[in-house]
N, C-alpha and C. Protein backbone atom coordinates (compact mmCIF):
# COMPACT_ATOMS: atom_id res chain seq x y z
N UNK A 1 0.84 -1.18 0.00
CA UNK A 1 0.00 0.00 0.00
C UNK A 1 0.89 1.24 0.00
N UNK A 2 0.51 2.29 -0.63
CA UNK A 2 1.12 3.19 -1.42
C UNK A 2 0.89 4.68 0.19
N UNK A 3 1.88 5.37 0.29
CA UNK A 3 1.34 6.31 1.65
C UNK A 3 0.10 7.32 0.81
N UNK A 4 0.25 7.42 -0.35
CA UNK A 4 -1.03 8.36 -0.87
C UNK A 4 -2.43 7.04 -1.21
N UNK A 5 -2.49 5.95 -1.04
CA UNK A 5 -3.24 5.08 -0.66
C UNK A 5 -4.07 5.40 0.88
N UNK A 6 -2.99 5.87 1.66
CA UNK A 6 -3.58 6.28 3.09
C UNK A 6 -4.22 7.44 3.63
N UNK A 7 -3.21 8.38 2.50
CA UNK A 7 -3.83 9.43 2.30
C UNK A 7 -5.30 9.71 2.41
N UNK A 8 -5.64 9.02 1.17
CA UNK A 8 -7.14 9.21 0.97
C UNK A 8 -8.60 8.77 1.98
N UNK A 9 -7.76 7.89 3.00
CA UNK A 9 -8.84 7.65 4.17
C UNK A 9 -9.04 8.58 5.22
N UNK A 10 -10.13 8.60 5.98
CA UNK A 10 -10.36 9.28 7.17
C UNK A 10 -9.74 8.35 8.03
N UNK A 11 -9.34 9.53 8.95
CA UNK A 11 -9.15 8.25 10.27
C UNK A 11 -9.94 8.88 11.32
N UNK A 12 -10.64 7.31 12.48
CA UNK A 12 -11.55 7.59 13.17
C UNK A 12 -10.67 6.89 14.39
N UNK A 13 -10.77 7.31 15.54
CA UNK A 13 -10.29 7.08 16.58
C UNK A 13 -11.45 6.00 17.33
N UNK A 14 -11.08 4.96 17.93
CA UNK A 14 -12.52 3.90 17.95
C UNK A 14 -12.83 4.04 19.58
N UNK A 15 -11.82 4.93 20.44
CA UNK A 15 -12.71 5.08 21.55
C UNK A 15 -13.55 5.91 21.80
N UNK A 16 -13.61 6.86 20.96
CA UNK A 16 -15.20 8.10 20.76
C UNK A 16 -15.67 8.13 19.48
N UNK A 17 -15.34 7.35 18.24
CA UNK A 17 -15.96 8.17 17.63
C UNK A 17 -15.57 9.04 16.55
N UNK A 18 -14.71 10.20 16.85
CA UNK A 18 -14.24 11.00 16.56
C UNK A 18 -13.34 11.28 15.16
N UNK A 19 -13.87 11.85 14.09
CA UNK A 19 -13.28 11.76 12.87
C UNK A 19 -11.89 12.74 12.72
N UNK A 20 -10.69 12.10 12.72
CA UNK A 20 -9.09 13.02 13.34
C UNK A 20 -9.05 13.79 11.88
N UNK A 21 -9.85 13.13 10.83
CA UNK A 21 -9.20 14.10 9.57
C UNK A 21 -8.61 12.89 8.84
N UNK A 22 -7.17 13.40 7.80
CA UNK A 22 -6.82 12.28 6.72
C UNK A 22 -5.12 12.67 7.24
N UNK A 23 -4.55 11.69 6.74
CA UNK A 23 -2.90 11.58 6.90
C UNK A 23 -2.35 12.50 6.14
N UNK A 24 -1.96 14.15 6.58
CA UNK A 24 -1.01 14.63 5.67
C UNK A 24 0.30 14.41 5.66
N UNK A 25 1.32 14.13 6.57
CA UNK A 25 2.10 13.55 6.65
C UNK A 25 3.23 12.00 7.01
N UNK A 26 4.59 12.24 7.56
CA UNK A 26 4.80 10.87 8.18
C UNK A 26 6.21 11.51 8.32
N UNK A 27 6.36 10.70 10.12
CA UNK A 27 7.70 11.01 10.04
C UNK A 27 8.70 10.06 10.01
N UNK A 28 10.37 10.19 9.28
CA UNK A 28 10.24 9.04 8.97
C UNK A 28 12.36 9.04 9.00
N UNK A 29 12.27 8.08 9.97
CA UNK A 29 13.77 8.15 10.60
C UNK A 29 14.63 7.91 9.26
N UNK A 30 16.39 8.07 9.67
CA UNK A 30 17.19 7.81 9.33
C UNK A 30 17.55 6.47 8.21
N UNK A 31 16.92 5.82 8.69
CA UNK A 31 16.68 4.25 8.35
C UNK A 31 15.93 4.15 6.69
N UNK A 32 15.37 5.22 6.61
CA UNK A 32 13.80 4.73 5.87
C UNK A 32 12.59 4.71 6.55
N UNK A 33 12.33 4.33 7.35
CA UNK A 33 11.13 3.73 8.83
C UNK A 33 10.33 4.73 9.02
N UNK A 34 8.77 4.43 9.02
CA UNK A 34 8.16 5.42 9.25
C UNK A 34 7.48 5.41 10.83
N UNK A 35 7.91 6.64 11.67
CA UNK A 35 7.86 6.33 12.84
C UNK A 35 6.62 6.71 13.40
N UNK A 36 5.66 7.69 13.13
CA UNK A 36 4.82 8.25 13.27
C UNK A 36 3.96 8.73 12.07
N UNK A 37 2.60 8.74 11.88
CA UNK A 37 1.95 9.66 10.52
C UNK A 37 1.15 10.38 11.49
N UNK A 38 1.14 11.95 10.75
CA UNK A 38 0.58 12.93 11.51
C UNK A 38 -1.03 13.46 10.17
N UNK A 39 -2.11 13.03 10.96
CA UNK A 39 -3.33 13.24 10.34
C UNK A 39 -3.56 14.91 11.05
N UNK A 40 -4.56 15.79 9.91
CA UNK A 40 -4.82 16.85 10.12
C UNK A 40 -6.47 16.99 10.12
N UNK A 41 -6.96 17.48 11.00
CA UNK A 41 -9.00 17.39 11.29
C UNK A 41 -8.98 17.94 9.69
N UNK A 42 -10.16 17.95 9.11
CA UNK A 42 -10.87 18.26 8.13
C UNK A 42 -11.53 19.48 8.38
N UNK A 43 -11.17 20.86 7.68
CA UNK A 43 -11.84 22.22 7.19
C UNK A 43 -12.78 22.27 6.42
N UNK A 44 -13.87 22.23 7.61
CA UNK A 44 -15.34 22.69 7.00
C UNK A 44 -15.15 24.32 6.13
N UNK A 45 -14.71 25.17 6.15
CA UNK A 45 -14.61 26.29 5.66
C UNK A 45 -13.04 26.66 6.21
N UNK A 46 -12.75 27.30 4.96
CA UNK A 46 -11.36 27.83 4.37
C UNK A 46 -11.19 29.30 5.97
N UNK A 47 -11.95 29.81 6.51
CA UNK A 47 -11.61 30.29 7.41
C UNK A 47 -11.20 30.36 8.88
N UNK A 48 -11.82 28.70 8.78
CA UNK A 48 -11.54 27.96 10.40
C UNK A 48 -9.84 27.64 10.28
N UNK A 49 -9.83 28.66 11.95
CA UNK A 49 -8.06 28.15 11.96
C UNK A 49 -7.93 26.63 12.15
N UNK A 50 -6.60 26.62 12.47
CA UNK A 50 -6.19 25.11 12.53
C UNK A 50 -6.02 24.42 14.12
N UNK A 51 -6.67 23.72 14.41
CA UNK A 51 -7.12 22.95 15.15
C UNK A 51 -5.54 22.23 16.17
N UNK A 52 -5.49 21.65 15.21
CA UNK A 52 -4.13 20.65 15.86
C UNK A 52 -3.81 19.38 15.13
N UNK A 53 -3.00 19.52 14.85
CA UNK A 53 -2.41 18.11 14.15
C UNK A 53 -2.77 17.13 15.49
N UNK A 54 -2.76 15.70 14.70
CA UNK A 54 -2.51 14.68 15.56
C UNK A 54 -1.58 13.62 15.11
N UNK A 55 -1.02 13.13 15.81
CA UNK A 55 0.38 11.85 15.17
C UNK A 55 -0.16 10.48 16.28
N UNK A 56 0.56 9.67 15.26
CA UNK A 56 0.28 8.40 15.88
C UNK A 56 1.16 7.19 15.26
N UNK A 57 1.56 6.04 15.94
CA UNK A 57 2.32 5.28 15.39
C UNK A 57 1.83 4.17 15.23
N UNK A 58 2.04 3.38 13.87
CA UNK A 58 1.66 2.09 13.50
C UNK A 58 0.88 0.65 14.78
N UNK A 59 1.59 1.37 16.36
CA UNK A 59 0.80 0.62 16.89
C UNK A 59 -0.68 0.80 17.42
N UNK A 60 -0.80 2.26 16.97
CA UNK A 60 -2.03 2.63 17.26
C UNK A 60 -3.62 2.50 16.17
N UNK A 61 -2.54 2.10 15.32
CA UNK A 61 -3.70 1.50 13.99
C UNK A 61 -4.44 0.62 14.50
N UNK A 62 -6.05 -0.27 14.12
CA UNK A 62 -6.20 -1.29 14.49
C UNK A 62 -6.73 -1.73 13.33
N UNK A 63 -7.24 -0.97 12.33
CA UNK A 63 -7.82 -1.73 11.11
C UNK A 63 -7.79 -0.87 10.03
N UNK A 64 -7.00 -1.25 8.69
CA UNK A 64 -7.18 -0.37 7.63
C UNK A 64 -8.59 -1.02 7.09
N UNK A 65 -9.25 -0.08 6.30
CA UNK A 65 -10.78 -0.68 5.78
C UNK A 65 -10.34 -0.12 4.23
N UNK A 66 -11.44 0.09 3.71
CA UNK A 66 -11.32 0.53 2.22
C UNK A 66 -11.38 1.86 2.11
N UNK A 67 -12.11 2.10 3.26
CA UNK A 67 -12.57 4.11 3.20
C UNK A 67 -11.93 4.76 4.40
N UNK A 68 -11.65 3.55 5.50
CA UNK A 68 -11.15 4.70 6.87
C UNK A 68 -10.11 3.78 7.44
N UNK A 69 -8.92 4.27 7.75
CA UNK A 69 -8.07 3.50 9.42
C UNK A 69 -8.88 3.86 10.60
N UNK A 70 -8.67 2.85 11.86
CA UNK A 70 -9.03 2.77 12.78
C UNK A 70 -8.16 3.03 13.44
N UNK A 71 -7.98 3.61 14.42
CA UNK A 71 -7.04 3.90 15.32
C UNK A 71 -7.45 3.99 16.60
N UNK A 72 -6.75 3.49 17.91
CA UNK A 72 -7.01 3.85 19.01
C UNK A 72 -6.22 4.50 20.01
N UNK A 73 -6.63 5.96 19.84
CA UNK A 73 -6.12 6.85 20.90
C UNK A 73 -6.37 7.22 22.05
């Protein structure tokens, strides 16, 4: 799976609920290794400031689907 494959999902956090937004980034050591991907909430309107990134690491995934990752934060 391609990281602009991941891109294109929402991710939902499965202990509320809560839609975090889509993966704009990843951070990604020395090695190659990606240590963290940092998802950004979704802008209902171009004037709402910015919220807060959120990051999370591969162990916090619990299910890629076709349309969303699961994650538990």
């Amino acid at each position: 799976m391609m990281l602009s494959d991941l891109q294109a999902k929402d991710i939902i956090n499965i202990k509320d609920g809560n839609n975090l937004g889509r993966i704009v980034d990843a951070k990604v050591d020395e090695r190659g290794q990606i240590n963290y991907f940092v998802a950004e909430p979704k802008k209902m309107f171009k004037m709402v400031t910015r919220v807060g990134d959120v990051s999370f690491g591969f162990d916090k995934i619990k299910k890629i689907g076709e349309d969303v990752i699961l994650v538990e934060i």
